[in-house]
Protein backbone atom coordinates (compact mmCIF):
# COMPACT_ATOMS: atom_id res chain seq x y z
CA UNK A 1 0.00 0.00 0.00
CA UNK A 2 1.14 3.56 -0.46
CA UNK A 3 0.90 6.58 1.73
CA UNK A 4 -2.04 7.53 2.69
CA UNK A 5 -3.59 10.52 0.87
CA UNK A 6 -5.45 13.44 2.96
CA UNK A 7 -8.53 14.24 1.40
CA UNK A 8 -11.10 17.11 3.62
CA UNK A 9 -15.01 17.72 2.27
CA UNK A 10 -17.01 20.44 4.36
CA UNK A 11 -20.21 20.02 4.10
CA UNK A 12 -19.39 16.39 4.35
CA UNK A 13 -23.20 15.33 6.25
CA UNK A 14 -25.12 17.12 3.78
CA UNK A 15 -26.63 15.76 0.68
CA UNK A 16 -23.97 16.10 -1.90
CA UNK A 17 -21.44 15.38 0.79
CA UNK A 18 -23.01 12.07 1.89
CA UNK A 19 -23.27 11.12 -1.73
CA UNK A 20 -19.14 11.36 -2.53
CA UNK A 21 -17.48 10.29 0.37
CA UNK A 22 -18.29 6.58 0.26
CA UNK A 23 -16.95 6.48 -2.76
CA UNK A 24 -13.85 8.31 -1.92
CA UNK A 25 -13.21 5.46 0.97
CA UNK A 26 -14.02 2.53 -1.04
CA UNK A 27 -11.36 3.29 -4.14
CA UNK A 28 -13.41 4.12 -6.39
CA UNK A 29 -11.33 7.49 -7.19
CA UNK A 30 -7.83 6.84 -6.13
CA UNK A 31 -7.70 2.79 -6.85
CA UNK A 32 -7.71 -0.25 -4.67
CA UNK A 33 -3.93 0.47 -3.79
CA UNK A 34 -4.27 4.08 -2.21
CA UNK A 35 -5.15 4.25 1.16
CA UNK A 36 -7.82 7.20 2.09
CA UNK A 37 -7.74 9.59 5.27
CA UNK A 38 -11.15 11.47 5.24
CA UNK A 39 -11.39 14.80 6.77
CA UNK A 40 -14.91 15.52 7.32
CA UNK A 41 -15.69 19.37 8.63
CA UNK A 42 -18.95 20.29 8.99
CA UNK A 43 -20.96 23.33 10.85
CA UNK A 44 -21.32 22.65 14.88
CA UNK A 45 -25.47 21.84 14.49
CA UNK A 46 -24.41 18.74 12.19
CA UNK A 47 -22.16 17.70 14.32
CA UNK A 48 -24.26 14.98 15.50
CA UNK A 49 -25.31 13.75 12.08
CA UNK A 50 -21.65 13.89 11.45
CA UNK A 51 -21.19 11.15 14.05
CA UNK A 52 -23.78 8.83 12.38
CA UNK A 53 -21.96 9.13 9.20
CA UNK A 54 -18.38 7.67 10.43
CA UNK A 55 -20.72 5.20 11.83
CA UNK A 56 -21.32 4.13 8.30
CA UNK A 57 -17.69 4.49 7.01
CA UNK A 58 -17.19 2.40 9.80
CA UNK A 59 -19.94 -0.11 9.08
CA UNK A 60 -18.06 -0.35 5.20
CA UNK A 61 -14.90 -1.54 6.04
CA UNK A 62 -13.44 -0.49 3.33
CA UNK A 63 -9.83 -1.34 2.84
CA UNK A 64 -8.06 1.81 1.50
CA UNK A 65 -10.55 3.44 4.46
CA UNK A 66 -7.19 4.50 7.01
CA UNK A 67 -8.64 6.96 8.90
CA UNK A 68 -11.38 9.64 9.49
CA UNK A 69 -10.44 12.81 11.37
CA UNK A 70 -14.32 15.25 12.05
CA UNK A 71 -13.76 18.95 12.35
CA UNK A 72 -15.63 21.67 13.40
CA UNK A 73 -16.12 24.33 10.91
CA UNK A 74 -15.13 26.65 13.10
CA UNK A 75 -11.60 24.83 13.59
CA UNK A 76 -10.50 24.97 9.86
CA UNK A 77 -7.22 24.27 10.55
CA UNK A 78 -7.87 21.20 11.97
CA UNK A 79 -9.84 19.80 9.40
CA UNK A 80 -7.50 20.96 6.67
CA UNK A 81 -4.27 19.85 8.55
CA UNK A 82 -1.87 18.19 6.43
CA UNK A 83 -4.83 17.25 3.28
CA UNK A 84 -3.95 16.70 0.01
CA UNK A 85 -7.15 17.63 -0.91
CA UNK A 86 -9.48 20.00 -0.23
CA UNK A 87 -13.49 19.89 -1.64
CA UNK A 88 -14.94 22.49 -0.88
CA UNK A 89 -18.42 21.52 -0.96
CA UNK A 90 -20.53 23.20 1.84
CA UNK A 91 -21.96 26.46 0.95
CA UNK A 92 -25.10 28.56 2.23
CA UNK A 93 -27.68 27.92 -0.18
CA UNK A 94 -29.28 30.50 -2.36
CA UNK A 95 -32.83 31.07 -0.85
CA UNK A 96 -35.95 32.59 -2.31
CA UNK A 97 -35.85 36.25 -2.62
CA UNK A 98 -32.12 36.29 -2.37
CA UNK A 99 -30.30 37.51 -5.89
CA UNK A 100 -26.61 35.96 -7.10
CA UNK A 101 -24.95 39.42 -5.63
CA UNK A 102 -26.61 38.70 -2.25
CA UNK A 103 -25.72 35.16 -2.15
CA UNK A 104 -21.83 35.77 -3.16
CA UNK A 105 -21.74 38.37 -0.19
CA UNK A 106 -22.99 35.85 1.89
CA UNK A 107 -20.48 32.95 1.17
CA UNK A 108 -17.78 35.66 1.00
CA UNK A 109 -16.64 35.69 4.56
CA UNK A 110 -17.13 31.66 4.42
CA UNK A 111 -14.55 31.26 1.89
CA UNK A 112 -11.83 33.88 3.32
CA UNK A 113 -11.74 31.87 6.47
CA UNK A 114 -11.34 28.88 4.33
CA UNK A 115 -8.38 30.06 2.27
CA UNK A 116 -6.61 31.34 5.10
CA UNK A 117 -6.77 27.68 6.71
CA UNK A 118 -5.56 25.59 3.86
CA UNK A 119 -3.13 28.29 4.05
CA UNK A 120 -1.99 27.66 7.27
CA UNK A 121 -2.29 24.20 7.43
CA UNK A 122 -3.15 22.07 4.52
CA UNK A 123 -0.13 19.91 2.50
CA UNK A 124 2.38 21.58 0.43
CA UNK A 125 1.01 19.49 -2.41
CA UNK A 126 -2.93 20.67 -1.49
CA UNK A 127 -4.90 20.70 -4.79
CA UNK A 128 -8.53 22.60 -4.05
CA UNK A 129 -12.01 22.28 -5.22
CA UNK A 130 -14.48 24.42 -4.92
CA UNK A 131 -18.08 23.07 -5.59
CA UNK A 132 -20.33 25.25 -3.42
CA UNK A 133 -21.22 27.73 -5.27
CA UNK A 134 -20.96 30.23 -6.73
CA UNK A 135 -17.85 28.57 -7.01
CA UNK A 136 -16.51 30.56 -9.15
CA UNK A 137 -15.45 33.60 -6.86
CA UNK A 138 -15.93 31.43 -4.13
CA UNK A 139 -13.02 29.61 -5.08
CA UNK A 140 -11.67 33.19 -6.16
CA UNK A 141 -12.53 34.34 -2.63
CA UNK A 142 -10.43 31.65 -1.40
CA UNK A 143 -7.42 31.11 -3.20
CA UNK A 144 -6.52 34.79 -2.56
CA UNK A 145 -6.60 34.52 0.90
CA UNK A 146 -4.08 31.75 0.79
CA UNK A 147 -1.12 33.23 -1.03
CA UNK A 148 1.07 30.30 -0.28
CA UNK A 149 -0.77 27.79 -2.35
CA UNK A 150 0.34 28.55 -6.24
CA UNK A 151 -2.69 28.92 -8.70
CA UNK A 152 -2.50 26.28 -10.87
CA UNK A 153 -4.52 24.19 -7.62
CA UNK A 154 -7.07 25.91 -7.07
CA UNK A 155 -10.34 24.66 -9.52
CA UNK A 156 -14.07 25.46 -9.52
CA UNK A 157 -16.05 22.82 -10.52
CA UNK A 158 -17.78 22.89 -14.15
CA UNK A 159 -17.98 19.20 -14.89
CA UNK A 160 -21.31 18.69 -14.05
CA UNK A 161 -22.28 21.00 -16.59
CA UNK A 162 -19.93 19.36 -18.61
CA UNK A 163 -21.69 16.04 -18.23
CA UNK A 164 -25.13 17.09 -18.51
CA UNK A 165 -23.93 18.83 -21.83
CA UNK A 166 -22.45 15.42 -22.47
CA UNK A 167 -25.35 13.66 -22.20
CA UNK A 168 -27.66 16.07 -24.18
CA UNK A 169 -25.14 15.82 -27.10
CA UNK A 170 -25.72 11.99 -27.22
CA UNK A 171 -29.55 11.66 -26.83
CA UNK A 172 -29.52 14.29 -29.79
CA UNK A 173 -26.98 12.19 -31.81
CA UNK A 174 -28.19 8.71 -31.08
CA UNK A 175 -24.83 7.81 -29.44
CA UNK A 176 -23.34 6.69 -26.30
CA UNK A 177 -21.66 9.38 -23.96
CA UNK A 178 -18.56 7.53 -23.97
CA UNK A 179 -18.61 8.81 -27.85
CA UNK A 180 -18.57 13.00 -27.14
CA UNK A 181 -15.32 14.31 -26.25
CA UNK A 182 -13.81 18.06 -25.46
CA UNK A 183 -17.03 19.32 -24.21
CA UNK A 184 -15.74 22.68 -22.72
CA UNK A 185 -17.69 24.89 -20.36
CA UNK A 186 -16.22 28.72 -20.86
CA UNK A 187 -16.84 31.32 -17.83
CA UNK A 188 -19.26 30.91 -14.94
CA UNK A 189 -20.83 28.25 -14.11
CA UNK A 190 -24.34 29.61 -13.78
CA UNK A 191 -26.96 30.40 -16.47
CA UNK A 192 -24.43 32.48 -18.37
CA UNK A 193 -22.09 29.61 -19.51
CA UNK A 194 -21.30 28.39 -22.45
CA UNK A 195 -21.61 24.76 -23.31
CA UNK A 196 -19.12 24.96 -26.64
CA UNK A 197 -20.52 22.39 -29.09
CA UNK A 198 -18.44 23.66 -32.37
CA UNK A 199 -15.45 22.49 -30.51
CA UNK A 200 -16.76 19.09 -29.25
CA UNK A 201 -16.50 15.67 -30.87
CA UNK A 202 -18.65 12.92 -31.44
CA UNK A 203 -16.94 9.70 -32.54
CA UNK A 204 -14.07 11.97 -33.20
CA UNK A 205 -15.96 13.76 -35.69
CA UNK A 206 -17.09 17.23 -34.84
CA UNK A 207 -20.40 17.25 -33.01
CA UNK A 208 -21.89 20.02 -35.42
CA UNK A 209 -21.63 17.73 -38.26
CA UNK A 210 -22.93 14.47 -36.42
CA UNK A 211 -26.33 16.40 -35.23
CA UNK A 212 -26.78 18.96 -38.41
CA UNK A 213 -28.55 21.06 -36.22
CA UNK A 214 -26.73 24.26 -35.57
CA UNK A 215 -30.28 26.22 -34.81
CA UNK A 216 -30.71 23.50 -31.72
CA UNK A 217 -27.38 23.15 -30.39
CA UNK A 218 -27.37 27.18 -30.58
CA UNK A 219 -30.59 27.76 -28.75
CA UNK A 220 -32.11 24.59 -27.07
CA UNK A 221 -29.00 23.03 -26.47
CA UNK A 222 -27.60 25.78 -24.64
CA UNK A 223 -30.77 26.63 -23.08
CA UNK A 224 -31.33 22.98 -21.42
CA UNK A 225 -27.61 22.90 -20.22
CA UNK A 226 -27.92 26.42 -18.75
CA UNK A 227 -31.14 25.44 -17.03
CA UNK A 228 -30.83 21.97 -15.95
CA UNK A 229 -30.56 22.61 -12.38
CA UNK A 230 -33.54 24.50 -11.76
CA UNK A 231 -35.52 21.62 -13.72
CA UNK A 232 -33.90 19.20 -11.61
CA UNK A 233 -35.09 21.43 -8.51
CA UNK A 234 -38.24 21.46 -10.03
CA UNK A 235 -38.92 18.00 -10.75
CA UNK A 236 -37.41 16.45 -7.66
CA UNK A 237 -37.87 19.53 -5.26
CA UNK A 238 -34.04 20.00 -4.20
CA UNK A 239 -30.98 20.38 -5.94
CA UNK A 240 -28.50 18.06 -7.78
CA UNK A 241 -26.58 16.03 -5.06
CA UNK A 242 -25.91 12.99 -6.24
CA UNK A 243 -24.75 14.23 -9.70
CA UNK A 244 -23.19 17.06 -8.59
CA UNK A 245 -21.12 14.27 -6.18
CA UNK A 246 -20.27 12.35 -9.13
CA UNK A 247 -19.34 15.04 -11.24
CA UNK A 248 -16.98 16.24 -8.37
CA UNK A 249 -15.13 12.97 -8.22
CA UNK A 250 -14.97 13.10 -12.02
CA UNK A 251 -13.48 16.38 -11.36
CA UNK A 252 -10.72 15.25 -8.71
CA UNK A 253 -9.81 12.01 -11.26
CA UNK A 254 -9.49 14.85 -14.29
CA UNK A 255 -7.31 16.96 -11.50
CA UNK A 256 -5.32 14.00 -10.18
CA UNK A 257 -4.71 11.43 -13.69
CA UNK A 258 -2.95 12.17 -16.97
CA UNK A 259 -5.36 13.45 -19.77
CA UNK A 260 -6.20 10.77 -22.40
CA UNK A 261 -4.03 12.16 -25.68
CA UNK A 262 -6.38 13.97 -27.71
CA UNK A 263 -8.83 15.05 -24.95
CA UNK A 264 -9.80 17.66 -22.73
CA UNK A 265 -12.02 18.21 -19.49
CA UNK A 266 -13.51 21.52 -18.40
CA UNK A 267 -12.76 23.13 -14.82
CA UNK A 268 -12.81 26.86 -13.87
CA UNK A 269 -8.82 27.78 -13.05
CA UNK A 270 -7.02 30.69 -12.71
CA UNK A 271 -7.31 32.81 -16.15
CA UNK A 272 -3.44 33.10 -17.41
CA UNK A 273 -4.93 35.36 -19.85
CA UNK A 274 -5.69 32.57 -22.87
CA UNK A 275 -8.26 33.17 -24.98
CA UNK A 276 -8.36 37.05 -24.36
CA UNK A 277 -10.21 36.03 -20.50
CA UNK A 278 -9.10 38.63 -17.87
CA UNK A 279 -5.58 36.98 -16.17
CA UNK A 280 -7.05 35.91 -12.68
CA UNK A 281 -10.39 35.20 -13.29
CA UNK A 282 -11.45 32.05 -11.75
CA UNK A 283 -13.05 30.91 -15.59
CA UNK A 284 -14.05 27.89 -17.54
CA UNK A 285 -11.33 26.04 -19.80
CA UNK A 286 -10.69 23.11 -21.73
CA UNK A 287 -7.79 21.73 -19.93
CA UNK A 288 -5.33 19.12 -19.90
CA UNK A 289 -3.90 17.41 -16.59
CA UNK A 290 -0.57 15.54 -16.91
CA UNK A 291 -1.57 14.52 -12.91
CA UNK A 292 0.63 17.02 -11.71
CA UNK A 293 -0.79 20.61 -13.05
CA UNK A 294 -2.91 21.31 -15.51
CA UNK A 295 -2.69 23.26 -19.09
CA UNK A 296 -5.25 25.07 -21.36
CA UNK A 297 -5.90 23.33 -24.85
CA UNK A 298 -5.19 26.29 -26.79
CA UNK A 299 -6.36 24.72 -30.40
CA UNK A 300 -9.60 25.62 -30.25
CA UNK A 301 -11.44 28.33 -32.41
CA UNK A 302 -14.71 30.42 -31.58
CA UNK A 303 -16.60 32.25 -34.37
CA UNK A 304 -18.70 35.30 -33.36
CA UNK A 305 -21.22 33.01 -31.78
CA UNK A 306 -18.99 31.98 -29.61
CA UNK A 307 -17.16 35.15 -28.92
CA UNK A 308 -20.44 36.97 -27.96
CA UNK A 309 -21.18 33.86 -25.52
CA UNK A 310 -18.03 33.85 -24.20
CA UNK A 311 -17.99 37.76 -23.71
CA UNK A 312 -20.97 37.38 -21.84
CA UNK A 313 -20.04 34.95 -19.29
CA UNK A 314 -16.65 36.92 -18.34
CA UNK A 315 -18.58 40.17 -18.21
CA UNK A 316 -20.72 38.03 -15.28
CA UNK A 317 -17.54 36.78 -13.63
CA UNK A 318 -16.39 39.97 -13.57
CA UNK A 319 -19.40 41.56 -11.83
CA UNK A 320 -18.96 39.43 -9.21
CA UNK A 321 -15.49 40.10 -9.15
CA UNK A 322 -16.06 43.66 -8.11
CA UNK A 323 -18.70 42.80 -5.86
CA UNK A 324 -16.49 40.81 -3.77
CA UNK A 325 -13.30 43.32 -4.21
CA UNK A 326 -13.43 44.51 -0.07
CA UNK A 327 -13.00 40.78 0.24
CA UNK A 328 -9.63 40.32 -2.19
CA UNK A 329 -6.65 41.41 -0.09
């Protein structure tokens, strides 16, 4: 067996929590050859649920299972201490009434206590990412409160965007998903993203020519991607957790594993200015990952469509940029 890697979730009882730590135990991520130290943080209410859950780690026995350390959320630094990993998953929720500003001034203060803890006390190595959202200047939030920890490992998540968009390319094509490759989410993820189908591939061929649809990938495509999480809120009457848990483990196997040659994943980094997107915006890419940092694909070509989507979405990340700017040191 190898050292054991670190990994910390906050908001590890809640739903989306509950629904990717099992799976970080059992191997499922890291292999059946890399022992697992959770470090589960949660608020002091949950506490007690917390309790229950170790219960059930317990109650697993899974083998690459070496250890689970609980924190308080208001003892950071002990829940971060020496991880490898960071997810940031707990977040306060957006509620009715409240708009995006309100909800990123909320998290705000959340967020600088959180980057000043992995700071302090998380690995050398740490790799971060942020899935509460808005994760975007969440994770923005974060990382610059934690000037220690280069860049290139900080990462909001955009893959379950990525997969839904996935998905909706190969119901539309009559394929499998395992056939669509390099589908990129650009900017934010909220309902300003773009979901880039003239860059994406379907059985290597480009997915624009597969579907021969350019009206619905430009309007219904985009549309349903944008929107799936309300109509999953809708429909089931609370918010993606078990999706958003896989697509987060997706996200920490794209982080953590060499890129297949010829492919891509999307995560929102640390703008280094490609594609004409503001240097330091945390933004959607279409990366690479050769396990140890990542790189952005820089073959791929937007017409006007594109641009003005693209635009768009910065413009947004931006915005929140400067509401947040008494929180940037």
């Amino acid at each position: 067996m190898k050292d054991p890697i670190r990994v910390a979730v906050t908001g590890a009882a809640g739903n989306i929590g509950y629904a990717l730590i099992f799976r970080l135990a059992s191997g499922a991520v890291f292999g059946p050859d890399q022992p697992v130290i959770l470090h589960l943080v949660e608020v002091p209410p949950v506490l007690p649920a917390l309790d229950g859950v170790e219960m059930e780690l317990d109650d697993c026995a899974f083998p690459t299972l070496a250890g689970v350390v609980k924190a308080s959320s208001d003892r950071l630094e002990e829940g971060f201490a020496g991880c490898n990993l960071v997810l940031c998953v707990g977040s306060i929720p957006r509620k009715d009434g409240m708009e995006r500003g309100d909800l990123i001034r909320v998290n705000g203060p959340i967020f600088t206590n959180t980057g000043k803890a992995i700071n302090s006390a998380a690995a050398k190595d740490v790799r971060v990412l942020v899935v509460g959202n808005p994760c975007n200047t969440n994770c923005l939030i974060a990382m610059s409160h934690a000037p220690d920890v280069p860049r290139d490992r900080w990462y909001a998540m955009t893959r379950l965007d990525q997969n839904r968009a996935t998905t909706q390319l190969a119901q539309k094509a009559g394929r499998t998903v395992s056939d669509v490759q390099n589908v990129t989410i650009w900017g934010n993820h909220s309902a300003t993203q773009y979901p880039d189908f003239y860059n994406a591939k379907i059985g290597g061929q480009p997915a624009l020519d597969v579907i021969g649809d350019e009206a619905w990938l430009q309007n219904d495509f985009i549309a349903s991607v944008q929107k799936r999480g309300a109509v999953v809120i809708k429909a089931r009457g609370a918010s993606s957790a078990a999706s958003a848990a896989n697509a987060a483990l997706d996200s920490v196997r794209d982080i953590f594993f060499p890129t297949p040659a010829g492919q891509t994943f999307s995560a929102a980094v640390c703008s280094d200015g490609s594609y004409g997107i503001d240097e330091g915006l945390i933004a959607g890419f279409p990366l690479t990952s050769d396990s140890s940092t990542w790189s952005v694909a820089q073959d791929f070509e937007h017409n006007a469509f594109a641009q003005e989507k693209i635009a768009a979405t910065v413009a947004e990340l931006k915005s929140e940029r400067d509401t947040v700017r008494d929180l940037l040191p």
